[in-house]
N, C-alpha and C. Protein backbone atom coordinates (compact mmCIF):
# COMPACT_ATOMS: atom_id res chain seq x y z
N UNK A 1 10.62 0.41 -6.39
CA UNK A 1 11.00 -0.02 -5.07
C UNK A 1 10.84 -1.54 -5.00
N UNK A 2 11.80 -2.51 -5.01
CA UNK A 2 11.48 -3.81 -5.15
C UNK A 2 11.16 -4.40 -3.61
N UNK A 3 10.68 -5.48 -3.52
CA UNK A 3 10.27 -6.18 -2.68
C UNK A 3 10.81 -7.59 -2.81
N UNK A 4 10.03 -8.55 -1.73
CA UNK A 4 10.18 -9.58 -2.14
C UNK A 4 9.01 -10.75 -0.84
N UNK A 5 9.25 -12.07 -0.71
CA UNK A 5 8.33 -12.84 -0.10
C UNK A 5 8.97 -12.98 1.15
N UNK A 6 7.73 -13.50 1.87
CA UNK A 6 8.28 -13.73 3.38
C UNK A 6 8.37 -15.27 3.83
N UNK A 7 7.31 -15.69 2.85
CA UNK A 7 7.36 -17.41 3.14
C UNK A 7 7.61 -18.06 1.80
N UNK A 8 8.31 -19.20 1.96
CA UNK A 8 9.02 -20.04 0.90
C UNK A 8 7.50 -20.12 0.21
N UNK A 9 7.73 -20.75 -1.25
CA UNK A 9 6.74 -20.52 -2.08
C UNK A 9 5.21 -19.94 -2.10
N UNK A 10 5.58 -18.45 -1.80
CA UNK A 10 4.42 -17.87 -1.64
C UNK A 10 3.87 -17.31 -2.78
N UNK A 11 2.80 -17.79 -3.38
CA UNK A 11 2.33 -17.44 -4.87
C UNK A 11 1.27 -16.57 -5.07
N UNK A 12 1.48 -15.13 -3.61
CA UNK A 12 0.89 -14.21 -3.96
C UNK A 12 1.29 -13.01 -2.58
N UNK A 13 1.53 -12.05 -3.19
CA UNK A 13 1.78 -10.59 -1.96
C UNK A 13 0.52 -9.71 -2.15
N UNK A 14 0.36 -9.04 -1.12
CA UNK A 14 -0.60 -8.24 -0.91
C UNK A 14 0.26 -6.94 -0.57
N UNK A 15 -0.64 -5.78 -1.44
CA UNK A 15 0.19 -4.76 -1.64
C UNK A 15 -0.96 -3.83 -0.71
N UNK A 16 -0.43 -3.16 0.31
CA UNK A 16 -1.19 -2.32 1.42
C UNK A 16 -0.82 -0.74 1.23
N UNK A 17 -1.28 0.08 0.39
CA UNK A 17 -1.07 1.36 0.27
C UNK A 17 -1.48 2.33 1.57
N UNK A 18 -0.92 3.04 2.56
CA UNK A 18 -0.99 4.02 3.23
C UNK A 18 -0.60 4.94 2.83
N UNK A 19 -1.19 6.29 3.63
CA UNK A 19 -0.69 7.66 3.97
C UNK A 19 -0.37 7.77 4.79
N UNK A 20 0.61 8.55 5.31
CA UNK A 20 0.44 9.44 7.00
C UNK A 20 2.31 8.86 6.65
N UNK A 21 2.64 9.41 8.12
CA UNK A 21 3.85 9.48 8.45
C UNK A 21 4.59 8.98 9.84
N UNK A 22 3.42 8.21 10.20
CA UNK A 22 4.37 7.24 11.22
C UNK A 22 4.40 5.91 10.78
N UNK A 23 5.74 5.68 11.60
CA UNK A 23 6.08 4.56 11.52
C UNK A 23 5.39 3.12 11.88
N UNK A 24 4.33 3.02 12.12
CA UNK A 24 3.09 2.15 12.86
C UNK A 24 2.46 2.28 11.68
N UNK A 25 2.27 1.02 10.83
CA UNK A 25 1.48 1.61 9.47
C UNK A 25 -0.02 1.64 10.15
N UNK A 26 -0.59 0.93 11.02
CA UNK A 26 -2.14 0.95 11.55
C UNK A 26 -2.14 2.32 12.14
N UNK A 27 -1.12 3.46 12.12
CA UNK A 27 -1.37 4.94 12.48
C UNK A 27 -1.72 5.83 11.78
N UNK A 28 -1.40 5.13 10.16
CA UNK A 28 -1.47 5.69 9.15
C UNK A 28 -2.92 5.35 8.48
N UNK A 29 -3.66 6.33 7.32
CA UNK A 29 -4.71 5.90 6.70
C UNK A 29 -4.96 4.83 5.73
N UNK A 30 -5.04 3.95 5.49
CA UNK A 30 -5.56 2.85 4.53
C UNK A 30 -6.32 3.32 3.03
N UNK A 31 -5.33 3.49 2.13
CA UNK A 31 -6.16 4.24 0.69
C UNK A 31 -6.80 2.83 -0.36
N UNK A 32 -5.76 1.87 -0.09
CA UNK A 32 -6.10 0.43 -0.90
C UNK A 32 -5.17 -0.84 -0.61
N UNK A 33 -5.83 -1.77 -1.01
CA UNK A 33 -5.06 -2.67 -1.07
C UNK A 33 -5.38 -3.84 -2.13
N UNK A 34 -4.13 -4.51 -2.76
CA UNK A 34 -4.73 -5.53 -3.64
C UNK A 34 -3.53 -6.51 -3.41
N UNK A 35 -4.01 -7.82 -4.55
CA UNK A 35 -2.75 -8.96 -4.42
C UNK A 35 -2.46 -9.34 -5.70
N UNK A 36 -1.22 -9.28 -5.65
CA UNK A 36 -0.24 -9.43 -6.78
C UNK A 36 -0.12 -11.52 -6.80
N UNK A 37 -0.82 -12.10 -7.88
CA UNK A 37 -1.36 -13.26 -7.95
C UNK A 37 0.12 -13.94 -9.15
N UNK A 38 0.40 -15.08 -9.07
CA UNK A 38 0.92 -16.00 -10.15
C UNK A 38 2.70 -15.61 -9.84
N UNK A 39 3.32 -15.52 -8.62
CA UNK A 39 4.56 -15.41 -8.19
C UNK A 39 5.08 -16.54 -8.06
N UNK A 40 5.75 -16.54 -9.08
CA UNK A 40 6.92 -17.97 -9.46
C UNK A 40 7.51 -18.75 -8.15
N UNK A 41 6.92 -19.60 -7.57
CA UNK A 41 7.30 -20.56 -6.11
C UNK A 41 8.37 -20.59 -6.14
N UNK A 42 9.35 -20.08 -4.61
CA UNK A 42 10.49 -20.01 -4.72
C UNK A 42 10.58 -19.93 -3.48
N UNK A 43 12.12 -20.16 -2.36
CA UNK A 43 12.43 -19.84 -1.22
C UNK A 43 11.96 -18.25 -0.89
N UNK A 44 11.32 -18.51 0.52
CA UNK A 44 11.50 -16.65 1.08
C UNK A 44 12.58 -15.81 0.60
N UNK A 45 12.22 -14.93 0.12
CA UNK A 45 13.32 -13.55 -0.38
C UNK A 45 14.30 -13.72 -1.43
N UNK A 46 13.44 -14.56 -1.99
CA UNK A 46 14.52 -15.21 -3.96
C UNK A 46 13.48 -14.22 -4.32
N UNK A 47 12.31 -14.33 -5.04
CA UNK A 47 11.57 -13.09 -5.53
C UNK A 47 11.22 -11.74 -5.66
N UNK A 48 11.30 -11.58 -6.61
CA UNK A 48 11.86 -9.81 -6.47
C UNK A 48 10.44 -9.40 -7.36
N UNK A 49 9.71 -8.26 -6.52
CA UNK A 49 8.20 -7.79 -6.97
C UNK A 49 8.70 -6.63 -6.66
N UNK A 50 8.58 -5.55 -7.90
CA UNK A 50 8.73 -4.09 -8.14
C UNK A 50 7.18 -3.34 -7.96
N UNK A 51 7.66 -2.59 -7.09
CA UNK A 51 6.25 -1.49 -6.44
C UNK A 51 6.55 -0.29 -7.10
N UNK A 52 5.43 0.46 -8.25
CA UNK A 52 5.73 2.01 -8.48
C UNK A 52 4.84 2.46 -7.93
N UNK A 53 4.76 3.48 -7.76
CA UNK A 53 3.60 4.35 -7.03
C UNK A 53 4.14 6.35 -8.35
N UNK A 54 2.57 6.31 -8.84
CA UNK A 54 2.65 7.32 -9.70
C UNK A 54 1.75 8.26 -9.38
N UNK A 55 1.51 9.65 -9.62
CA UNK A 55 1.01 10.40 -9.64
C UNK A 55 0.86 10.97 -10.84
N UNK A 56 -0.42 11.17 -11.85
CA UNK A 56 -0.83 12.03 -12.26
C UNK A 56 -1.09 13.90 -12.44
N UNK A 57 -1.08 14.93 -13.15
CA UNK A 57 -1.48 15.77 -12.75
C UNK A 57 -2.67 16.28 -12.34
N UNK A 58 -3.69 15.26 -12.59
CA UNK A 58 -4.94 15.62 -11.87
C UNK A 58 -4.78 15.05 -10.16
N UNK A 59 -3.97 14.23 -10.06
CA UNK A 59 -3.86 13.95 -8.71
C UNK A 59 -4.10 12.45 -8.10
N UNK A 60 -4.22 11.92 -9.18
CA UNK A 60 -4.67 10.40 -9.26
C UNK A 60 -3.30 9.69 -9.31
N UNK A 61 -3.60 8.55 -8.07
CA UNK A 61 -2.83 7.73 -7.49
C UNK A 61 -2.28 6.02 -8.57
N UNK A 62 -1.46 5.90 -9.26
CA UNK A 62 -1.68 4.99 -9.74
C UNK A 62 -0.46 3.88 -8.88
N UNK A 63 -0.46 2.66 -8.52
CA UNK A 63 -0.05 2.10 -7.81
C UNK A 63 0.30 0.45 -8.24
N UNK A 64 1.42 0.22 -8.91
CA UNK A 64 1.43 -1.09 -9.72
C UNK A 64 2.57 -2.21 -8.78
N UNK A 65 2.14 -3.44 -8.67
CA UNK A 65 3.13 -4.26 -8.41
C UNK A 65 3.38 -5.56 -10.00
N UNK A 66 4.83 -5.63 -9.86
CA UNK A 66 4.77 -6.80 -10.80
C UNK A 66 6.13 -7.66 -10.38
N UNK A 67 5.84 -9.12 -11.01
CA UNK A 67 6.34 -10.15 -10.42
C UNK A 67 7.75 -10.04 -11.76
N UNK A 68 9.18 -9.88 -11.16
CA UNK A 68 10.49 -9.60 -12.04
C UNK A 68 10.61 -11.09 -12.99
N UNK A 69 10.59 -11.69 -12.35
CA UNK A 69 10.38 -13.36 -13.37
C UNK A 69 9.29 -13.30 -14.20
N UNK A 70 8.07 -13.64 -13.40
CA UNK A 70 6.74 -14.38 -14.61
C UNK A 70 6.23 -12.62 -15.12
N UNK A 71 6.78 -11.66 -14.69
CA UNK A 71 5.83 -9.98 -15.74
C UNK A 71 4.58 -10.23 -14.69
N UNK A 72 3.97 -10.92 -14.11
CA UNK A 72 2.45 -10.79 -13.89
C UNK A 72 2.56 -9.29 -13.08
N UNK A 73 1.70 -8.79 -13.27
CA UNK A 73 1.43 -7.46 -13.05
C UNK A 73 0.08 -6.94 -12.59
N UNK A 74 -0.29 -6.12 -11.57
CA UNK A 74 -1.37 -5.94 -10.89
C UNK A 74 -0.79 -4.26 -10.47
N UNK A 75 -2.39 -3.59 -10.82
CA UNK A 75 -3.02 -2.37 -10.65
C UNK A 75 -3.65 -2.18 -9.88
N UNK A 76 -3.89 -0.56 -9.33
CA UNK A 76 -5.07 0.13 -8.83
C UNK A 76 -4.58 1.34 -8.92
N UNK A 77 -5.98 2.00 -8.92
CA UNK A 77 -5.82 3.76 -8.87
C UNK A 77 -6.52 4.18 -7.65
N UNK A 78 -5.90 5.63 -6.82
CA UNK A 78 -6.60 5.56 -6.11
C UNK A 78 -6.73 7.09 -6.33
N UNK A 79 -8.12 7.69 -6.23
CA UNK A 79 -9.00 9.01 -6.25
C UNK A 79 -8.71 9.40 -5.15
N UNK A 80 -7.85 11.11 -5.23
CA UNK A 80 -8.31 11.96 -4.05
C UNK A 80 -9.58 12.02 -3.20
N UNK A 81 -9.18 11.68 -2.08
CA UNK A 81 -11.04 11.06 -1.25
C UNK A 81 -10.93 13.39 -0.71
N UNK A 82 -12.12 13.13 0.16
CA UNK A 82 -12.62 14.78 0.34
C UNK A 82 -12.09 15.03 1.74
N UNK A 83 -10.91 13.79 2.10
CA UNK A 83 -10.14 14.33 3.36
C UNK A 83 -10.75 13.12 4.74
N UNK A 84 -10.74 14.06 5.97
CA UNK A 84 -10.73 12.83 6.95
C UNK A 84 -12.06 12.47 7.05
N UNK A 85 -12.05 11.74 7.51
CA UNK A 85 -13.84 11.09 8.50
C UNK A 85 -14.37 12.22 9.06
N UNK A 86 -15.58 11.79 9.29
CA UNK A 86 -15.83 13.01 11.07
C UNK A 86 -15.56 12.19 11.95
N UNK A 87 -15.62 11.04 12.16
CA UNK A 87 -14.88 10.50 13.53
C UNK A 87 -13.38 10.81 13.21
N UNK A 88 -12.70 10.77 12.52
CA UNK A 88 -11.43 11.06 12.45
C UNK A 88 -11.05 12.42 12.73
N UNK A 89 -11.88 13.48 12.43
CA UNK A 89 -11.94 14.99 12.67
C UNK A 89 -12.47 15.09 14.43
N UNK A 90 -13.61 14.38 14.74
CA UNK A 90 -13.78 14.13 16.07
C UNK A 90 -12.22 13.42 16.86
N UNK A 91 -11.67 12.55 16.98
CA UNK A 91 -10.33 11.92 17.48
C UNK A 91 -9.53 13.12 17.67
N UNK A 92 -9.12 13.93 16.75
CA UNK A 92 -8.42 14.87 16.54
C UNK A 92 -8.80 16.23 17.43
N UNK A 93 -10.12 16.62 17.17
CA UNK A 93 -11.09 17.56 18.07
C UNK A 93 -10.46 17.15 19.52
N UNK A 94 -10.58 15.80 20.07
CA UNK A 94 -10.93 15.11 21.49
C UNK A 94 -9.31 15.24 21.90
N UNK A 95 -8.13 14.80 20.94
CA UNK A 95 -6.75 14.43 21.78
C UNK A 95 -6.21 16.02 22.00
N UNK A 96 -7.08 17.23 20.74
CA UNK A 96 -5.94 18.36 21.09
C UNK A 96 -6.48 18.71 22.04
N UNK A 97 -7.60 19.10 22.49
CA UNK A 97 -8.27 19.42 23.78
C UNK A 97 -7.85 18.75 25.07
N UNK A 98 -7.43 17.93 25.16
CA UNK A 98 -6.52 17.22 26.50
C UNK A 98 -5.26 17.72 26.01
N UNK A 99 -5.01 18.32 25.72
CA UNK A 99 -3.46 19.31 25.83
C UNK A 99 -3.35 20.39 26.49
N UNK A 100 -2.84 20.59 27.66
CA UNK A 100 -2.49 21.46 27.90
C UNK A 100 -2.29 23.03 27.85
C-alpha cells in the first residue's frame, strides 16, 4: 500500500498501526507505532513509502514501511495482546446499558 509525505522535505513518516473499524482512527485501538527515518528530501507527495502489513500463522503482526528511492526500511511486530482493557470492557458495560 504506498504512501507518501505531507510536507516538502520531510525526512521521516510515522507509521500509526490501528484496529477497529471506524473511520475516526482515535475510535479505533492503537497496536504500534514507529518512524520510517532517512526519506530522500523532496516536495510533499514526490515520495513514495510502501506499507505491508503481514500475518503469520501463529498470529503475529508483522508491519514494514520502506522508503522506494533510498530502500531505508523500518519494522515492528506486533503480539496478539489478551483483548480489551477493563476500562475498555467497563465503556462498553456503561454505553450498552443506556440503550434502550
Amino acid at each position: 500500500m504506498p504512501f507518501t509525505t505531507v510536507e516538502n522535505n520531510q525526512a521521516r513518516v510515522t507509521v500509526h498501526v490501528l484496529q477497529g473499524e471506524y473511520l475516526q482512527a482515535s475510535k479505533n485501538k492503537s497496536l504500534a507505532r514507529f518512524d520510517l527515518v532517512g526519506i530522500q528530501p523532496a516536495p510533499a507527495g514526490i515520495p513514495q513509502i510502501d506499507v505491508t502489513f503481514e500475518i503469520d500463522v501463529d498470529g503475529l503482526l508483522r508491519v514494514s514501511a520502506s522508503d522506494v528511492v533510498t530502500g531505508m526500511n523500518q519494522e515492528v511486530q506486533v503480539r496478539a495482546s489478551s483483548g480489551l482493557s477493563k476500562a475498555e470492557i467497563e465503556a462498553i458495560i456503561e454505553k450498552n446499558q443506556m440503550r434502550p
